[in-house]
PDB file of N, CA and C in Angstrom:
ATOM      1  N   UNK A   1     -15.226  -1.971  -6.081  1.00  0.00           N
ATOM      2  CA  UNK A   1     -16.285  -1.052  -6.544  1.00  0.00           C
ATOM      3  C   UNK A   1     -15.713   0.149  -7.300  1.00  0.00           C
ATOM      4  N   UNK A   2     -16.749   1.156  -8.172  1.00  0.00           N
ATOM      5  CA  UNK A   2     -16.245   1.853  -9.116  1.00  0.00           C
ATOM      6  C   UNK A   2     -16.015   3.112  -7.891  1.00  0.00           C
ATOM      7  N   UNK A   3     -16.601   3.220  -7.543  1.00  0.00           N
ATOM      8  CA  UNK A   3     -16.834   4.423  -6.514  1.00  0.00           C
ATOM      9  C   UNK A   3     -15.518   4.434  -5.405  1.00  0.00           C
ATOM     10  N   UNK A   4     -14.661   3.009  -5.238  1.00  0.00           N
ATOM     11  CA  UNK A   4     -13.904   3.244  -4.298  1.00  0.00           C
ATOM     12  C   UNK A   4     -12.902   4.423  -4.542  1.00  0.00           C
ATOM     13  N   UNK A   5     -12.419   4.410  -5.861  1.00  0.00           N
ATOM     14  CA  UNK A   5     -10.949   5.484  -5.756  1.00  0.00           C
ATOM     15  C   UNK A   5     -11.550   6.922  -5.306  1.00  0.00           C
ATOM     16  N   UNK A   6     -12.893   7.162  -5.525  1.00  0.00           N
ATOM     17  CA  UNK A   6     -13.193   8.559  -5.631  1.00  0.00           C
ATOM     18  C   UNK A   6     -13.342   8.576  -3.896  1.00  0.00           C
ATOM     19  N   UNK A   7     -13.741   7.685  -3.386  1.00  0.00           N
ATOM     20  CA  UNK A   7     -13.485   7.867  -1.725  1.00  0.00           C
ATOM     21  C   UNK A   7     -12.361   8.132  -1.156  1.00  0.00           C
ATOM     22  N   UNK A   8     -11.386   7.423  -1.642  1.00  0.00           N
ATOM     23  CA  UNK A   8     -10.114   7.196  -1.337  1.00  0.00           C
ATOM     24  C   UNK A   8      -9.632   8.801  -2.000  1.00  0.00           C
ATOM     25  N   UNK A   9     -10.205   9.678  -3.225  1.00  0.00           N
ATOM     26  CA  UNK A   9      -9.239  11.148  -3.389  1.00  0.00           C
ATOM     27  C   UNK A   9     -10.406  11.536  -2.470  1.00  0.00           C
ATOM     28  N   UNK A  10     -11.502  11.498  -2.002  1.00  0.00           N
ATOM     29  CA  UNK A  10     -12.122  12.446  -1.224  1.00  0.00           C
ATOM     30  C   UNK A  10     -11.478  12.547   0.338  1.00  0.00           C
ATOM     31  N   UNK A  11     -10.974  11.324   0.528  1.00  0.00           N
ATOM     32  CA  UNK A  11      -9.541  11.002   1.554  1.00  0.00           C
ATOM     33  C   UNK A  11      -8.944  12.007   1.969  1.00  0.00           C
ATOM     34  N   UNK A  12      -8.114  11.476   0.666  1.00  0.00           N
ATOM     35  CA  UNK A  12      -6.910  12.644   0.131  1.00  0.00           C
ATOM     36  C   UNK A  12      -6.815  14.036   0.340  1.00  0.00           C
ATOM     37  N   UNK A  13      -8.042  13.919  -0.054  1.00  0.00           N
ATOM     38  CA  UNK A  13      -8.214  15.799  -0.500  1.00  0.00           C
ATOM     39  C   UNK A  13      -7.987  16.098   1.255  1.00  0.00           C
ATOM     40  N   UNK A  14      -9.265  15.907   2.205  1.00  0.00           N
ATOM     41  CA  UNK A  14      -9.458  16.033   3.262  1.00  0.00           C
ATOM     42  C   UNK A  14      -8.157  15.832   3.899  1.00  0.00           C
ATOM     43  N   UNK A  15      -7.458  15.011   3.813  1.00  0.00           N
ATOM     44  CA  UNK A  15      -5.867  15.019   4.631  1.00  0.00           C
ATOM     45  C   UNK A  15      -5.339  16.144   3.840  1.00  0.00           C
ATOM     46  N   UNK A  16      -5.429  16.647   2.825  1.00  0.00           N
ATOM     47  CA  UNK A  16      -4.369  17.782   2.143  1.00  0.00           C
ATOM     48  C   UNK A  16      -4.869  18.449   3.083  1.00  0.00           C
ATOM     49  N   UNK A  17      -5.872  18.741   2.922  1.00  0.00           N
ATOM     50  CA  UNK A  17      -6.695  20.331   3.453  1.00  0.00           C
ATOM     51  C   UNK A  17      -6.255  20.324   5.027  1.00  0.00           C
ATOM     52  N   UNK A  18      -6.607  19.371   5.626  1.00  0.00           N
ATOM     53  CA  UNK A  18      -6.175  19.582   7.385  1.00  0.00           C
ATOM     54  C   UNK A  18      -4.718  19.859   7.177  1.00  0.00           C
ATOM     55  N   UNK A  19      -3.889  18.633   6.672  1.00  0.00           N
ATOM     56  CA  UNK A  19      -2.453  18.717   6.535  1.00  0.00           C
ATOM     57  C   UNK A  19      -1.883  20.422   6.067  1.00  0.00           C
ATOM     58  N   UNK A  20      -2.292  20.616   5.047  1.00  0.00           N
ATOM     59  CA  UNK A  20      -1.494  22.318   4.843  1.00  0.00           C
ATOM     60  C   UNK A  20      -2.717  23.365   5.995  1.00  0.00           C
ATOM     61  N   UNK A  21      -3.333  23.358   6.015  1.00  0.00           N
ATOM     62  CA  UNK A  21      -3.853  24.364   7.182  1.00  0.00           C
ATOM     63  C   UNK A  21      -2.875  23.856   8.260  1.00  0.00           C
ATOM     64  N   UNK A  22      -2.536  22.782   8.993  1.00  0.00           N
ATOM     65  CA  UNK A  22      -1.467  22.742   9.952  1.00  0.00           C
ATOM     66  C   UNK A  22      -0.453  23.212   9.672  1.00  0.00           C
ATOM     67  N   UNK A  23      -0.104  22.871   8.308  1.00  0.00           N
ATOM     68  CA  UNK A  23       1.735  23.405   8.353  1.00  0.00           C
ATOM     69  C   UNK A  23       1.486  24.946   8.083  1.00  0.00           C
ATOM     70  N   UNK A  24       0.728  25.595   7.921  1.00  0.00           N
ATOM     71  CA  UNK A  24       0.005  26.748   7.214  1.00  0.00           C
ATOM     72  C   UNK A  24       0.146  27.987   8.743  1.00  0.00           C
ATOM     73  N   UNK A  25      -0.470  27.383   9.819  1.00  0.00           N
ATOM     74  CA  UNK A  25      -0.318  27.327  11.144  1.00  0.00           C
ATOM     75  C   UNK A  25       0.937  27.175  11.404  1.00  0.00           C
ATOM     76  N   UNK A  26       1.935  26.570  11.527  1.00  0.00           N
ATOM     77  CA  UNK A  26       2.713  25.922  12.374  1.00  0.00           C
ATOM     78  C   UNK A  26       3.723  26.732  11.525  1.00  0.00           C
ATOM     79  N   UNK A  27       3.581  27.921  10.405  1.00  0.00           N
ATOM     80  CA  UNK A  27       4.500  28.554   9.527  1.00  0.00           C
ATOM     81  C   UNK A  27       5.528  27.839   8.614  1.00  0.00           C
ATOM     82  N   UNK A  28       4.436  26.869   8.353  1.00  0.00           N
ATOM     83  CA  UNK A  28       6.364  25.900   7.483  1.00  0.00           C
ATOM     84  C   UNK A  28       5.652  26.310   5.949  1.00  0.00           C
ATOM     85  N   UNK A  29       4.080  27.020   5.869  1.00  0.00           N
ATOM     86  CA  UNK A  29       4.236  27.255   4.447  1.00  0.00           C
ATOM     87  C   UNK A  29       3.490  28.772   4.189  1.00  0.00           C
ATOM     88  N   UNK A  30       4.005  29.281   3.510  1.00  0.00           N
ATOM     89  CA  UNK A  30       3.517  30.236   2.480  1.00  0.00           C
ATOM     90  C   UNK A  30       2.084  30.171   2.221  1.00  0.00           C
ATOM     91  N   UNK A  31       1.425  31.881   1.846  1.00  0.00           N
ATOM     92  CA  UNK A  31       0.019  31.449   1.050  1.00  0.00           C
ATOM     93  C   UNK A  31      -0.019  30.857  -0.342  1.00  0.00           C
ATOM     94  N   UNK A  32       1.317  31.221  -0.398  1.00  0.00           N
ATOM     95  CA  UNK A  32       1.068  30.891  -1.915  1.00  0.00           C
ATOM     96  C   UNK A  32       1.361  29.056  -2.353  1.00  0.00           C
ATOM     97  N   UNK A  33       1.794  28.879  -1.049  1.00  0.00           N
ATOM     98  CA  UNK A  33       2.482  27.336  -1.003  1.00  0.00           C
ATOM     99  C   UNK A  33       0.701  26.764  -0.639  1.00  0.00           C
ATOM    100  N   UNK A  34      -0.030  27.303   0.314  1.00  0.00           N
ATOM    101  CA  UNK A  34      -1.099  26.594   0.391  1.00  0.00           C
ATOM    102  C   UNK A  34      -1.950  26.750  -1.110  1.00  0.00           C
ATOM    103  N   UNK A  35      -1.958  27.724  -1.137  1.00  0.00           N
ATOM    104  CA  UNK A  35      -3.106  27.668  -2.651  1.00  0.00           C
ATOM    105  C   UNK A  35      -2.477  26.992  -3.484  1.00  0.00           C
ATOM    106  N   UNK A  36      -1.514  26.379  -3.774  1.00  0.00           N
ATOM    107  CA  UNK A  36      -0.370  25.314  -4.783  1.00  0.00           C
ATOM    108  C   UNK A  36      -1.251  24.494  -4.438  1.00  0.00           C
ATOM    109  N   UNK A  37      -1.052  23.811  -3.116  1.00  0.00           N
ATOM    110  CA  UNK A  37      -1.246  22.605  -2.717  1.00  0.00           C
ATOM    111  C   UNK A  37      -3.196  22.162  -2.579  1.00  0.00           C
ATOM    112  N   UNK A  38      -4.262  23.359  -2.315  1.00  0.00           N
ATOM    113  CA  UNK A  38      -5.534  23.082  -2.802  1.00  0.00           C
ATOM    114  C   UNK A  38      -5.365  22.599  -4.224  1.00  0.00           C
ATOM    115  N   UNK A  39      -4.762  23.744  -5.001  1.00  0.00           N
ATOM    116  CA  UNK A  39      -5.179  23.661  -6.481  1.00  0.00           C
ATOM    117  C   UNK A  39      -4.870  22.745  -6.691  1.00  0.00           C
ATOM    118  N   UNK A  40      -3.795  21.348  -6.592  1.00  0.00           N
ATOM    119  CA  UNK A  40      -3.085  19.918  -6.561  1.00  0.00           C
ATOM    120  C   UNK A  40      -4.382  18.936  -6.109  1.00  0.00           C
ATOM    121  N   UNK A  41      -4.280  19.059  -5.113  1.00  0.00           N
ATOM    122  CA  UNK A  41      -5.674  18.067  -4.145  1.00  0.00           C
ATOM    123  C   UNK A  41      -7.354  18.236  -5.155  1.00  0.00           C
ATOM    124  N   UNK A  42      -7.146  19.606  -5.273  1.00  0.00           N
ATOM    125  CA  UNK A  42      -8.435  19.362  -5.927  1.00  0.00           C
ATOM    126  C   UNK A  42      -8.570  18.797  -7.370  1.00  0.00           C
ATOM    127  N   UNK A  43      -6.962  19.016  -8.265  1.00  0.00           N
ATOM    128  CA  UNK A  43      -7.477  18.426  -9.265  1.00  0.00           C
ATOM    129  C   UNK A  43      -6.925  17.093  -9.596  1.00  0.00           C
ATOM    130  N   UNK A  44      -6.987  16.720  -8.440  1.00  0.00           N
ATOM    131  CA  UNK A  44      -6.276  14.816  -8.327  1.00  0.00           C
ATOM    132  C   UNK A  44      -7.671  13.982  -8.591  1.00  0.00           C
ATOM    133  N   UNK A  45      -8.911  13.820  -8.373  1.00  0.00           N
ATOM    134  CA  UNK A  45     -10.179  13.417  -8.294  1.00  0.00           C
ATOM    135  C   UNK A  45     -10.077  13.138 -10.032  1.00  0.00           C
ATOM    136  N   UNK A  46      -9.995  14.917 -10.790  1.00  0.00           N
ATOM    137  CA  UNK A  46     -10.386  14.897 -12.028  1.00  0.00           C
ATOM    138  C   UNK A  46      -9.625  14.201 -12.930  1.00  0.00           C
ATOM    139  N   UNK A  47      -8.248  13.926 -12.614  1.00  0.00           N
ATOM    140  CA  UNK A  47      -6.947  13.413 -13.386  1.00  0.00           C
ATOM    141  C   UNK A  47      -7.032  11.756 -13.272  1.00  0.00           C
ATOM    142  N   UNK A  48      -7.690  11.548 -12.213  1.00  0.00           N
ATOM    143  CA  UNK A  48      -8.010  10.268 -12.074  1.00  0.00           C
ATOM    144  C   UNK A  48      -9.083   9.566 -12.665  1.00  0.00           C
ATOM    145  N   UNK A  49      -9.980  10.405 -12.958  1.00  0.00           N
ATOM    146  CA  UNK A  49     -11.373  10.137 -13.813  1.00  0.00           C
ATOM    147  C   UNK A  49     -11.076   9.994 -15.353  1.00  0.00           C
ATOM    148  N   UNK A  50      -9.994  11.130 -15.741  1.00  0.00           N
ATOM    149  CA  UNK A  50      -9.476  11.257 -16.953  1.00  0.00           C
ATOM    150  C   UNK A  50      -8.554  10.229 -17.032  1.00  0.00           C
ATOM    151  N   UNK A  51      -7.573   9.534 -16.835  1.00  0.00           N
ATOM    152  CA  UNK A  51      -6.832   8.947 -16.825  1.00  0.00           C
ATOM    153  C   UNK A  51      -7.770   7.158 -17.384  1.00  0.00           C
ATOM    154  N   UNK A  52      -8.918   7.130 -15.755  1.00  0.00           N
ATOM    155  CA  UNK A  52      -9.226   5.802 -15.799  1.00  0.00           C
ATOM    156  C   UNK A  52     -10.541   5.462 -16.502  1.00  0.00           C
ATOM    157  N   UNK A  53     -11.084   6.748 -17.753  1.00  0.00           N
ATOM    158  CA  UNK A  53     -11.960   6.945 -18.508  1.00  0.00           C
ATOM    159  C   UNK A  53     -11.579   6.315 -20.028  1.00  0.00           C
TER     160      UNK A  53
END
């Protein structure tokens, strides 16, 4: 289905987001290392649309 990859980054995204709030917590990153890593996750969806457009 066309819709699967976008499930699969809505996945993604959701494991980024828990994943760096833990390490975020657990001090293994920086704020500035988390806002890297949103701004990444979030624009993986769009790069993928662009790419497979």
């Amino acid at each position: 289905p066309a819709f699967l990859p976008v499930l699969l980054d809505i996945g993604l995204v959701f494991f980024a987001l828990v994943g760096s709030y833990w390490l975020r917590f657990e001090g293994a990153l920086s704020d500035f290392h988390l806002l890297q890593l949103l701004l990444l996750s979030l624009l993986l969806p769009f790069v993928r649309i662009a790419f497979s457009a």
